[in-house]
Each structure stands twice: as C-alpha cells, then as structure tokens.
C-alpha atoms as a PDB file:
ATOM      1  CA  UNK A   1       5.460  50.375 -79.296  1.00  0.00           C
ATOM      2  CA  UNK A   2       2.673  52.380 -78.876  1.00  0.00           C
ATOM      3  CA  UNK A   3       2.827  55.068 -76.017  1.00  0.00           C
ATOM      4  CA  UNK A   4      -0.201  58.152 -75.526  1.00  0.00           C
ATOM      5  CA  UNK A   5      -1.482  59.731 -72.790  1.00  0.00           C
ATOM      6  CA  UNK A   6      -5.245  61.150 -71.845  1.00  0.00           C
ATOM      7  CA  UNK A   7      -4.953  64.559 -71.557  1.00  0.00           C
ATOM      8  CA  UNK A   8      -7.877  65.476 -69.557  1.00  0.00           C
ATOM      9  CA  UNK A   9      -7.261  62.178 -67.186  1.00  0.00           C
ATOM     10  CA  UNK A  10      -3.931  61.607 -67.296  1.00  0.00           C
ATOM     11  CA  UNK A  11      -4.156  57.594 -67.790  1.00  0.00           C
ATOM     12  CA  UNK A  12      -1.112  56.705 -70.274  1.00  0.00           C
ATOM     13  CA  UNK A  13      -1.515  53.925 -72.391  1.00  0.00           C
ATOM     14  CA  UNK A  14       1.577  51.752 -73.445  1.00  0.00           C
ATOM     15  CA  UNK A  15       0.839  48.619 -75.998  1.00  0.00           C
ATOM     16  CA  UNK A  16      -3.171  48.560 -75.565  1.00  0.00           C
ATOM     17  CA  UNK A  17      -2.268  48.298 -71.400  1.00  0.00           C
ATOM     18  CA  UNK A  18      -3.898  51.512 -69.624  1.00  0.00           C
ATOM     19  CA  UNK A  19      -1.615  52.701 -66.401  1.00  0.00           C
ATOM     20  CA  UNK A  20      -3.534  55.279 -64.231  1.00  0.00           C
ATOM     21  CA  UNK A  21      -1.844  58.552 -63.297  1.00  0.00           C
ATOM     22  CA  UNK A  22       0.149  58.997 -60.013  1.00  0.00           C
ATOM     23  CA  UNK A  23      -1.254  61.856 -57.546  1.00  0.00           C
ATOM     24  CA  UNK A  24       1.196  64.156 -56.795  1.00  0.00           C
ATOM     25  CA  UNK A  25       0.521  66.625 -53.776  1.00  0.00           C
ATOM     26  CA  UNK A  26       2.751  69.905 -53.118  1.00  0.00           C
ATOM     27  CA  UNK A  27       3.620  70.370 -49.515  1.00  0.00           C
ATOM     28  CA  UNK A  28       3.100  73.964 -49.362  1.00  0.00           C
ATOM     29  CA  UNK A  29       0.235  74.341 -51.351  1.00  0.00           C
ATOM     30  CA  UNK A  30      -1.570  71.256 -50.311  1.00  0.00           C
ATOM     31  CA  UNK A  31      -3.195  71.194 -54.116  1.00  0.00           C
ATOM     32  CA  UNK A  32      -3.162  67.729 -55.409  1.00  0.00           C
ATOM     33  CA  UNK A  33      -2.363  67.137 -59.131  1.00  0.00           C
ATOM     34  CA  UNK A  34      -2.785  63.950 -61.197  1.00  0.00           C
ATOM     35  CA  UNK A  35       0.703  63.018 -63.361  1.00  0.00           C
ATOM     36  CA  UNK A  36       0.227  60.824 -65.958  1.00  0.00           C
ATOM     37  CA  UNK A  37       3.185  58.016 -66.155  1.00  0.00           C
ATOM     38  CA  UNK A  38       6.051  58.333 -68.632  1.00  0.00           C
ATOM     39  CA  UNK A  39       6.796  55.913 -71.162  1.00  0.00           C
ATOM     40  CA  UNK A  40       9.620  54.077 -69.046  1.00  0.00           C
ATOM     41  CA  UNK A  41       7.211  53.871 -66.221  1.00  0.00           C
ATOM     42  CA  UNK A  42       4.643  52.110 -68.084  1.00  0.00           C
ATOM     43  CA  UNK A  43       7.526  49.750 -69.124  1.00  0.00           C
ATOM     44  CA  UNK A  44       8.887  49.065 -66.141  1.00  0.00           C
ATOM     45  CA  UNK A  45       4.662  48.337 -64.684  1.00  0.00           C
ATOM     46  CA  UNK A  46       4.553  45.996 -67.625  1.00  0.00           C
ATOM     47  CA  UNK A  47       7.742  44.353 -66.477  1.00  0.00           C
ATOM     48  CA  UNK A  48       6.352  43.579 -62.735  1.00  0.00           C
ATOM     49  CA  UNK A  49       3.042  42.738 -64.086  1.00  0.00           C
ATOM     50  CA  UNK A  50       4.281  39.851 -66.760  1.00  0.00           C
ATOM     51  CA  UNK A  51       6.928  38.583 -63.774  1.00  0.00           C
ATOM     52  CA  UNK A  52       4.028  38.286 -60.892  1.00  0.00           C
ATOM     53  CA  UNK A  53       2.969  35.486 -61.916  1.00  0.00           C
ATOM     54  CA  UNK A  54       6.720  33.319 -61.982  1.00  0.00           C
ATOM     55  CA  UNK A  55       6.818  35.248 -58.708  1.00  0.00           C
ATOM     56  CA  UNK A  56       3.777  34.107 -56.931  1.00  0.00           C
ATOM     57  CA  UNK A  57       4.210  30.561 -58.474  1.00  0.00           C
ATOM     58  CA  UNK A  58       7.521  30.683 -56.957  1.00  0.00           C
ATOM     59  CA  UNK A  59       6.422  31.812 -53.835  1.00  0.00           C
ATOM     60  CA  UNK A  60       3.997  28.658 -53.396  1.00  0.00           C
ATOM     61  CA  UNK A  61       6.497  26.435 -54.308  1.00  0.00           C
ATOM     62  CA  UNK A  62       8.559  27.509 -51.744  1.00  0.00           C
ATOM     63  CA  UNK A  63       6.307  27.188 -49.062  1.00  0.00           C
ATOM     64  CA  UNK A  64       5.205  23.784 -50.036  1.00  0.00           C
ATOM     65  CA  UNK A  65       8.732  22.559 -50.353  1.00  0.00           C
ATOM     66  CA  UNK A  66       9.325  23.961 -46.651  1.00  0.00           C
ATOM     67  CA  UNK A  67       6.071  22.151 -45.414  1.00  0.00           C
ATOM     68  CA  UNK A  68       6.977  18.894 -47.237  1.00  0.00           C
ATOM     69  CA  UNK A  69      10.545  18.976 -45.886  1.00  0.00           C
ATOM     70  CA  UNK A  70       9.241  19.302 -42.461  1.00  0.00           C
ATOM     71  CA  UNK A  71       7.620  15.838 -42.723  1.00  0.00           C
ATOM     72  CA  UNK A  72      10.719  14.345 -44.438  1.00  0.00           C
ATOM     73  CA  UNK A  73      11.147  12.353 -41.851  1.00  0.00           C
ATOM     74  CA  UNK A  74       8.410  10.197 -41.738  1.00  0.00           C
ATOM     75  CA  UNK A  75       9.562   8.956 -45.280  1.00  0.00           C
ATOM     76  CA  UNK A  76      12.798   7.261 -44.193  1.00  0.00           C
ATOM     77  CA  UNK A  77      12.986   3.500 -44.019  1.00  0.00           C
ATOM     78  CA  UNK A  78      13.106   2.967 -40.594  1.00  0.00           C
ATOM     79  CA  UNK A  79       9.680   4.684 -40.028  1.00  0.00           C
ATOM     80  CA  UNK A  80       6.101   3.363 -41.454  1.00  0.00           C
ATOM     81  CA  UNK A  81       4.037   6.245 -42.726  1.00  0.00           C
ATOM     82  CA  UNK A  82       0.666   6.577 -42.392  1.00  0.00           C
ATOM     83  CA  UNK A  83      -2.236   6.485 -45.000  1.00  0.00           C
ATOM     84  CA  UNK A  84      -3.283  10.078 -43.705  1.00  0.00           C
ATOM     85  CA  UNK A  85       0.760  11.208 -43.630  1.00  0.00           C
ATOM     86  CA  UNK A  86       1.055   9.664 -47.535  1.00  0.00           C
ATOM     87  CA  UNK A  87      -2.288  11.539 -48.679  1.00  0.00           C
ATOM     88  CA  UNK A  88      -1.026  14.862 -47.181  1.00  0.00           C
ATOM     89  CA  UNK A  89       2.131  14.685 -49.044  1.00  0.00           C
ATOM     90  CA  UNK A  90       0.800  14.164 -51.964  1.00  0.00           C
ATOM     91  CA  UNK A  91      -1.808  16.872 -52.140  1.00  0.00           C
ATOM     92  CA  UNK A  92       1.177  18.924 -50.970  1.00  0.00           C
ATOM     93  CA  UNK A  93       3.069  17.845 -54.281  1.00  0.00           C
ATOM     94  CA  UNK A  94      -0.203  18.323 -56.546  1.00  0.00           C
ATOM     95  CA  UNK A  95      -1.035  21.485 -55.211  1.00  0.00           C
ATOM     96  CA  UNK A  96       0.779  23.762 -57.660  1.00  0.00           C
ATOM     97  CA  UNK A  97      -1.562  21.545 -60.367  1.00  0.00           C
ATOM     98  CA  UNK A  98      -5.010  23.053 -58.969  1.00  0.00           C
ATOM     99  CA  UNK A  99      -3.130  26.882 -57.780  1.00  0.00           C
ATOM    100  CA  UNK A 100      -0.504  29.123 -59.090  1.00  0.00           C
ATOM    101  CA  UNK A 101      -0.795  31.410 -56.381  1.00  0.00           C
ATOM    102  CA  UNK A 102      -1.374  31.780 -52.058  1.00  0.00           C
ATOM    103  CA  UNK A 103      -3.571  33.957 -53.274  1.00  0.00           C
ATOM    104  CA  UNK A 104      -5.773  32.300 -55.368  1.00  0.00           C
ATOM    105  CA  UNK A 105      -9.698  32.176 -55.115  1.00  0.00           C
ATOM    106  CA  UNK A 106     -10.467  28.802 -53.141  1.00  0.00           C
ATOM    107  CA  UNK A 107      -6.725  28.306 -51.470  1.00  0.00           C
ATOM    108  CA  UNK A 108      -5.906  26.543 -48.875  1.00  0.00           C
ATOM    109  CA  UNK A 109      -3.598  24.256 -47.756  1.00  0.00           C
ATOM    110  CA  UNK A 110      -3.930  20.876 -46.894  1.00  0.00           C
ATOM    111  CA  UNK A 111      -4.550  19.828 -43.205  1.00  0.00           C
ATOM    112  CA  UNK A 112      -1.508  18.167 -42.102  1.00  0.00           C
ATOM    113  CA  UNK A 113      -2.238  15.268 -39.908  1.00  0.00           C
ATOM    114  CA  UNK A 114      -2.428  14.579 -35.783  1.00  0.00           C
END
C-alpha cells in the first residue's frame, strides 16, 4: 500500500487516491496551517468513500419501501386498484433500476396519484 505526501501542498496520496490536507488554525495566533492526512486517515476516507454508495442505495430503498407501504392498501382483495395506482407502484419498484442514489442527476420520484 502505497502512502506519500506533497510536501509543499500537503495532499497525501494513499493507493493512487489523492486526499487534500486539513486546515488547521491556532486560536491564539490566528495563523492557519495546512496538515496533510496521515496514513490511517486516508484509510479510513477510503473506507467511507467505497461504502457511500451501499449507503445511498440503501437510503433509496428505504424511502421507496416507506412510500410503497403507504399505498399497501389499495392492493388487498377487497379493493380494485386503479390503472394510475398499478403504474405508480411499479415505477416505485423499478426505480432503483434507472437510480442508485436521491441524489442522482435527473431524480425524482414518481407522482403518486389523486
């Protein structure tokens, strides 16, 4: 594992990834220093970086499954669903085919029926 730092800017770089310094500022001094990142630091970024995007996909999931269970309802045998109320769920249920994220370029949830 490959771990170096940039003297004169202080980025570190840890397996080809660059990890820019953190600024530091004394309280009694007011001078404001650049720190580069230690090699545990740059682990522990790589760790949160691989794990966003489980986390985000998770994230989407879990708000779909709350809008879909909200509708529930309308699915039990006692109660005809409508065209509009079967295309909605669905395109809830296929939404984590088109996005992996809430944050994703072009989101946005489907309009849930009147």
């Amino acid at each position: 594992m490959a771990y170096s730092v940039n003297t004169d800017t202080k980025v570190a770089t840890y397996n080809g990834d660059t990890y820019p310094p953190t600024q530091k500022t004394n309280a009694k001094t007011d001078e404001t220093t650049l720190v580069a990142k230690t090699e545990d630091e740059c682990k522990e970024m790589k760790e949160l970086r691989d794990a966003a995007p489980a986390y985000h996909l998770q994230r989407l999931r879990e708000k779909r499954n709350s809008m879909l269970s909200k509708s529930d309802w309308r699915a039990n045998s006692d109660v005809t669903m409508s065209d509009e109320w079967k295309t909605y769920r669905q395109a809830l249920r296929d939404i984590t085919k088109t996005y992996k994220s809430i944050q994703d370029d072009g989101f946005e949830w489907p309009t849930e029926p009147s």
